[in-house]
C-alpha atoms as a PDB file:
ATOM      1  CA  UNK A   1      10.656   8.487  -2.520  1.00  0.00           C
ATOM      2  CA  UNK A   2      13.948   7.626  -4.159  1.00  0.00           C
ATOM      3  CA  UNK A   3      16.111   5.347  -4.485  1.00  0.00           C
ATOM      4  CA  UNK A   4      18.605   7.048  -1.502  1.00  0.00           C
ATOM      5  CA  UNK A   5      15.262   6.304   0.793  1.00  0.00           C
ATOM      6  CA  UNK A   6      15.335   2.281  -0.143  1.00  0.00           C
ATOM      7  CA  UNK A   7      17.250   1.096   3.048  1.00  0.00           C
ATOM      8  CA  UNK A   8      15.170   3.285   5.313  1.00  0.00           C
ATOM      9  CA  UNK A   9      12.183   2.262   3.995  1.00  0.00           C
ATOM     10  CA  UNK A  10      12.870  -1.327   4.017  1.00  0.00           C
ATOM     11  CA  UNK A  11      13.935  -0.553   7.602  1.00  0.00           C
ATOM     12  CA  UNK A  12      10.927   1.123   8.926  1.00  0.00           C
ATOM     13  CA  UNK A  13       8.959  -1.917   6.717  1.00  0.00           C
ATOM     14  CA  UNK A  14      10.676  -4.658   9.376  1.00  0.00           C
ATOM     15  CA  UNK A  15      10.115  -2.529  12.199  1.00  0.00           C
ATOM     16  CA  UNK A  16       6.231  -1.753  11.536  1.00  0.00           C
ATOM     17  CA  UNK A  17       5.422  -4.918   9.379  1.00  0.00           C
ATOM     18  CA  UNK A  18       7.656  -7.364  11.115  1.00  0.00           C
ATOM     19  CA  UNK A  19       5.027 -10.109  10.199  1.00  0.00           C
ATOM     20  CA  UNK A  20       4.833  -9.302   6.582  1.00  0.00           C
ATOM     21  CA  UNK A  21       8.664  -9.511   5.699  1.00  0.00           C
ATOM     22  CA  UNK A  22       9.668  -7.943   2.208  1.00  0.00           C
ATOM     23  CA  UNK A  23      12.644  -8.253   0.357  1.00  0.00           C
ATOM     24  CA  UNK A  24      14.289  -4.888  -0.164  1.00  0.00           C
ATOM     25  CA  UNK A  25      14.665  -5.397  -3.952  1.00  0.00           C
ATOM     26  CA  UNK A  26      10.661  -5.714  -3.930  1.00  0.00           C
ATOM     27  CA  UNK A  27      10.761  -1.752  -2.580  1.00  0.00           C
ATOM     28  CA  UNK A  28      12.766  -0.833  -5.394  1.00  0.00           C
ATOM     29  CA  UNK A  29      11.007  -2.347  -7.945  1.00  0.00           C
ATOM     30  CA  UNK A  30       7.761  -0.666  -6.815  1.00  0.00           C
ATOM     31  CA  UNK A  31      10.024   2.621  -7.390  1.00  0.00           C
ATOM     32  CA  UNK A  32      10.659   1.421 -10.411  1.00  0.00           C
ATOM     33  CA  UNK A  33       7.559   0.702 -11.923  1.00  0.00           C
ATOM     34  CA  UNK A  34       5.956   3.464 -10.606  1.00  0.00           C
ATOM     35  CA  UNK A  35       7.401   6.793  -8.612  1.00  0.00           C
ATOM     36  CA  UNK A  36       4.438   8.522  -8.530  1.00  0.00           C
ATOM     37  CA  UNK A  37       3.006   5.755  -6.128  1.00  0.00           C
ATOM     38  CA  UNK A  38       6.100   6.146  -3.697  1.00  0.00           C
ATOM     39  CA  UNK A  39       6.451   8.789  -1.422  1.00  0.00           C
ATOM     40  CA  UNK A  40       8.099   9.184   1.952  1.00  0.00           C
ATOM     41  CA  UNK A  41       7.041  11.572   4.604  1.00  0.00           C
ATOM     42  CA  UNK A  42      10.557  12.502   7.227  1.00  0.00           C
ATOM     43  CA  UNK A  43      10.452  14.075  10.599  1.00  0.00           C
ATOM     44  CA  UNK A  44      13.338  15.990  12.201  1.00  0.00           C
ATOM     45  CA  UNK A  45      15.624  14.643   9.293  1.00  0.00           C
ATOM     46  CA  UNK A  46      14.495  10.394   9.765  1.00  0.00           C
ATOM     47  CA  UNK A  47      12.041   8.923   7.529  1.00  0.00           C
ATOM     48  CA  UNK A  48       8.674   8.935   9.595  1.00  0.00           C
ATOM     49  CA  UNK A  49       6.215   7.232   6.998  1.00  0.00           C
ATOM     50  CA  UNK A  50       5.895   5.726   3.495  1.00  0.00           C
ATOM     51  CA  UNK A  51       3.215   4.402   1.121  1.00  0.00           C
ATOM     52  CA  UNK A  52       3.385   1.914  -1.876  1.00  0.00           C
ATOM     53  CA  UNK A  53       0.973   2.141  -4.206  1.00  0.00           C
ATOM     54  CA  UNK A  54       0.705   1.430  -8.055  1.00  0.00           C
ATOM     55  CA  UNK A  55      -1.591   0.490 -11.059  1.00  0.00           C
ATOM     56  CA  UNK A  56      -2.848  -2.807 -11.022  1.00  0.00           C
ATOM     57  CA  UNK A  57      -5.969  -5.457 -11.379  1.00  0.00           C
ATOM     58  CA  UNK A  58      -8.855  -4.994  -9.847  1.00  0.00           C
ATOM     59  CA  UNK A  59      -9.439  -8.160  -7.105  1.00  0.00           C
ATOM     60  CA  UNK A  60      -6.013  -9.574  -8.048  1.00  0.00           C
ATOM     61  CA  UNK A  61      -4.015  -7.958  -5.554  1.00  0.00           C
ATOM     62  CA  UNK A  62       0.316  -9.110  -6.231  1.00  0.00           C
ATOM     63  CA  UNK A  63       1.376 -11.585  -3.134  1.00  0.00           C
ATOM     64  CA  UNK A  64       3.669 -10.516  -0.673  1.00  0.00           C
ATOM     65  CA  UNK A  65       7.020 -10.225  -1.155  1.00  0.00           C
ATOM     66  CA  UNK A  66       6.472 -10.696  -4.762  1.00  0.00           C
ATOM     67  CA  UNK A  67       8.220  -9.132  -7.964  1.00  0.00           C
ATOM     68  CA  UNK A  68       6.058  -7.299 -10.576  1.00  0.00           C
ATOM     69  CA  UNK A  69       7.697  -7.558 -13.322  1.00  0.00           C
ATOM     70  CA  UNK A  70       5.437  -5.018 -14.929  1.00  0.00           C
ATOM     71  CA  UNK A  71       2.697  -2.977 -14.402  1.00  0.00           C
ATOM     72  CA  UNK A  72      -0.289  -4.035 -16.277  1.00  0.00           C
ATOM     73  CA  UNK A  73      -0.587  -2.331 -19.840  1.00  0.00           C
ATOM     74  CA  UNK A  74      -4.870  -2.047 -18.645  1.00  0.00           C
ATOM     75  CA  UNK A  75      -4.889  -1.154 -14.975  1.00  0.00           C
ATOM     76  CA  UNK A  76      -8.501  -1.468 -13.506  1.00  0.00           C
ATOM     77  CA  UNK A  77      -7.908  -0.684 -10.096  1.00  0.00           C
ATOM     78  CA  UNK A  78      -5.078   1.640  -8.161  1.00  0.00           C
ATOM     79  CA  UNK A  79      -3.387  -0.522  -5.166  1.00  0.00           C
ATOM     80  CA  UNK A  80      -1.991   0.110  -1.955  1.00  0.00           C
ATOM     81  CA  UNK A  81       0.835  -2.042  -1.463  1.00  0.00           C
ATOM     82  CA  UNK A  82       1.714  -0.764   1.555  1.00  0.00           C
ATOM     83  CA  UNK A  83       1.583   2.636   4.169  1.00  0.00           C
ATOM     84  CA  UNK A  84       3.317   2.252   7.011  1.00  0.00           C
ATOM     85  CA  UNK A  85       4.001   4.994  10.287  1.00  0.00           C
ATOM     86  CA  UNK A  86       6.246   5.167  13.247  1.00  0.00           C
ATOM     87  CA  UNK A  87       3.909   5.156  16.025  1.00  0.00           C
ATOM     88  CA  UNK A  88       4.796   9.016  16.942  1.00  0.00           C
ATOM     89  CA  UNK A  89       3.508  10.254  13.343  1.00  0.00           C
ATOM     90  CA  UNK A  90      -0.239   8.299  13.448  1.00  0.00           C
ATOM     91  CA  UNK A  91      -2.888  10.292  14.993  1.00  0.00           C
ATOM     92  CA  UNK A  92      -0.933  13.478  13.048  1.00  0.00           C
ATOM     93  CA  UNK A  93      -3.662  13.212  10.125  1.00  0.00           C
ATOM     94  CA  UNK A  94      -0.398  12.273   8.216  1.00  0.00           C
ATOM     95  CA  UNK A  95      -2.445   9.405   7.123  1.00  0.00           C
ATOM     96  CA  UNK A  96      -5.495  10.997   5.992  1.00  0.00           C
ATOM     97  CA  UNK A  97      -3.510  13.285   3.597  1.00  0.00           C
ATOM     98  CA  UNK A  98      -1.917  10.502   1.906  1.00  0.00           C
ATOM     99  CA  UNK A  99      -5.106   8.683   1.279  1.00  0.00           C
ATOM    100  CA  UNK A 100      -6.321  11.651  -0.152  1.00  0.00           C
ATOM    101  CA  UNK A 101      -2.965  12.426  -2.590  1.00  0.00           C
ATOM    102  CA  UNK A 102      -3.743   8.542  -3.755  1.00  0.00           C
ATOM    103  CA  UNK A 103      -7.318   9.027  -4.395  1.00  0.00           C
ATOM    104  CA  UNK A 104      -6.013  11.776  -6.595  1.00  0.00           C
ATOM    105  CA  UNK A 105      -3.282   9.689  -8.268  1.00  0.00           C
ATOM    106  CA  UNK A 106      -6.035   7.051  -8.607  1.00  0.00           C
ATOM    107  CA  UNK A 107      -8.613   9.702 -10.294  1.00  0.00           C
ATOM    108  CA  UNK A 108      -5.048  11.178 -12.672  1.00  0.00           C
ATOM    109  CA  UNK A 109      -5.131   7.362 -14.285  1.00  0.00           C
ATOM    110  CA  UNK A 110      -8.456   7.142 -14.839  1.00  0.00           C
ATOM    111  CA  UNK A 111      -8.535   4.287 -12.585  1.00  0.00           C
ATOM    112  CA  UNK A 112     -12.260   3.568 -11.053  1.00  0.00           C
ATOM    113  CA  UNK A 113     -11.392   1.975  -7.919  1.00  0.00           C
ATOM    114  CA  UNK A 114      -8.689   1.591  -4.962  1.00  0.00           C
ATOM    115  CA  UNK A 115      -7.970  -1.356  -3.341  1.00  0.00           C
ATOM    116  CA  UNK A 116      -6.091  -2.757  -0.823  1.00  0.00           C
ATOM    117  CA  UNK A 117      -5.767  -5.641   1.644  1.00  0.00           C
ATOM    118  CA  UNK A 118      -5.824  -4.373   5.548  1.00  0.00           C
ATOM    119  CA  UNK A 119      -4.134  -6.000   7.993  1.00  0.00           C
ATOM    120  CA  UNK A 120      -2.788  -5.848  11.922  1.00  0.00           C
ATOM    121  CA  UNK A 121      -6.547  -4.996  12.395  1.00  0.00           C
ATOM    122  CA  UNK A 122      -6.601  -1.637  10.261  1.00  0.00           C
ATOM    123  CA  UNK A 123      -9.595  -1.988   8.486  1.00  0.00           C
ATOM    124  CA  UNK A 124     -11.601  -0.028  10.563  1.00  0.00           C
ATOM    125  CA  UNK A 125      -9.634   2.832   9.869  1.00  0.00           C
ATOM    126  CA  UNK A 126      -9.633   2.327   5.978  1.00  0.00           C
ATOM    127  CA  UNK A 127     -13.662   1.836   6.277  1.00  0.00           C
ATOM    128  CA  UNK A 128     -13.221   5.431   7.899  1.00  0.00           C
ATOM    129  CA  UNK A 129     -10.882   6.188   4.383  1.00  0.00           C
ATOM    130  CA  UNK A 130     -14.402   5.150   2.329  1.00  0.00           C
ATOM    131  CA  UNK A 131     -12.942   1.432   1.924  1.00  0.00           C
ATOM    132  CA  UNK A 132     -15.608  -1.392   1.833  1.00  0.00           C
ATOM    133  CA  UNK A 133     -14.336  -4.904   2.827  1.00  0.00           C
ATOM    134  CA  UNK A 134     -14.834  -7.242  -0.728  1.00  0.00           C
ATOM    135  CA  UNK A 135     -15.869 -11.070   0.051  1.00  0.00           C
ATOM    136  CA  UNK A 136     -14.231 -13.173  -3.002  1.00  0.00           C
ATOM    137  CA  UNK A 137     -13.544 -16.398  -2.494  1.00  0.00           C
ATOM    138  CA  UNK A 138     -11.158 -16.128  -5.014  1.00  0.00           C
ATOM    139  CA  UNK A 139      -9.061 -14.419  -2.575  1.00  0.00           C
ATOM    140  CA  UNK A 140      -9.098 -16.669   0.110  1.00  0.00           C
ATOM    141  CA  UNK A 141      -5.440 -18.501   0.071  1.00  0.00           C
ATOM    142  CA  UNK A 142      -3.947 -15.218  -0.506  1.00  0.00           C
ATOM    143  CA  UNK A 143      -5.333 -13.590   2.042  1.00  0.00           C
ATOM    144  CA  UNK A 144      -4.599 -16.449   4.536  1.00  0.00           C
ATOM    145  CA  UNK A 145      -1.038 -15.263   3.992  1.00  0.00           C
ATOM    146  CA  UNK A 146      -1.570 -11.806   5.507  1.00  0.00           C
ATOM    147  CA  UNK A 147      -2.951 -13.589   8.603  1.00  0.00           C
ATOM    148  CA  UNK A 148      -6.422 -13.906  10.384  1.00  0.00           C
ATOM    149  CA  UNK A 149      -7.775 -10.432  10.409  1.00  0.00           C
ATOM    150  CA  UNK A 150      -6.269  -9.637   6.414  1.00  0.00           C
ATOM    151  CA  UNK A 151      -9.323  -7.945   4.675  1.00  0.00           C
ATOM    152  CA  UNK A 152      -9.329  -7.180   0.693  1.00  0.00           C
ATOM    153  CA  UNK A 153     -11.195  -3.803   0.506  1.00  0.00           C
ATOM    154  CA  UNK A 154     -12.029  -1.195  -2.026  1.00  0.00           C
ATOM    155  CA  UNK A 155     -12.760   2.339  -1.977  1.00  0.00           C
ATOM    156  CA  UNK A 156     -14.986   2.957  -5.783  1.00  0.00           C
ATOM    157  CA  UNK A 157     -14.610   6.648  -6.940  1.00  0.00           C
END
């Protein structure tokens, strides 16, 4: 990803996550902070996917539509912030690959863990990606943001 690919990603984010509304500048902060976590995947010239991911702290996954600031100087875990597909690219294994190149990321910074909150009903599919759902009470108001179905999982390497 770079910074040219902001608008359509923030695009494609409103079209596939139109429940989970981000700010734009919340995109290219992620960028920021982290490029290695940020990568776009384009079909016949138009972006076709994206994923989000950076360093962070393990069961204290950011809010939506929230600013980092910074990465943590001590990551413990390696989030998902967000992957996101137009419907003609899922079933393509697109998905599968990028959950792999994360893993990988993940394994580069010594991180132990991945983690992620599911929603739209998607955590079957990261339970097939070797994510476990996490009960934490902890988590509980946050989660209520993502809606009824939100999940926090993990996937320990």
């Amino acid at each position: 990803m770079t910074a040219a690919d902001l608008p359509a990603v923030h695009a494609l984010a409103a079209l596939i996550h139109p429940a989970y509304p981000e700010d734009a500048a919340v995109f290219a902060e992620r960028l920021r902070l982290y490029p290695p976590g940020c990568r776009v995947l384009e079909r016949d010239g138009e972006l076709a996917a994206y994923v989000v991911s950076h360093p962070w702290l393990h069961h204290a996954p950011p809010a939506l539509n929230v600013l980092l600031g910074e990465l943590p100087a001590r990551p413990t875990t390696y989030y998902l912030h967000d992957l996101a597909l137009m419907p003609e690219v899922r079933g393509s294994g697109a998905s599968v690959q990028v959950v792999g190149a994360l893993v990988e990321q993940a394994r580069n910074e010594h991180l132990p863990s991945l983690s992620l909150i599911a929603v739209n009903g998607s955590a079957a599919f990261w339970q097939r990606q070797g994510f476990e759902s996490v009960e934490d009470q902890t988590l509980t108001d946050k989660l209520r943001s993502y809606g009824g179905d939100a999940r926090f999982m993990m996937r320990r390497l």
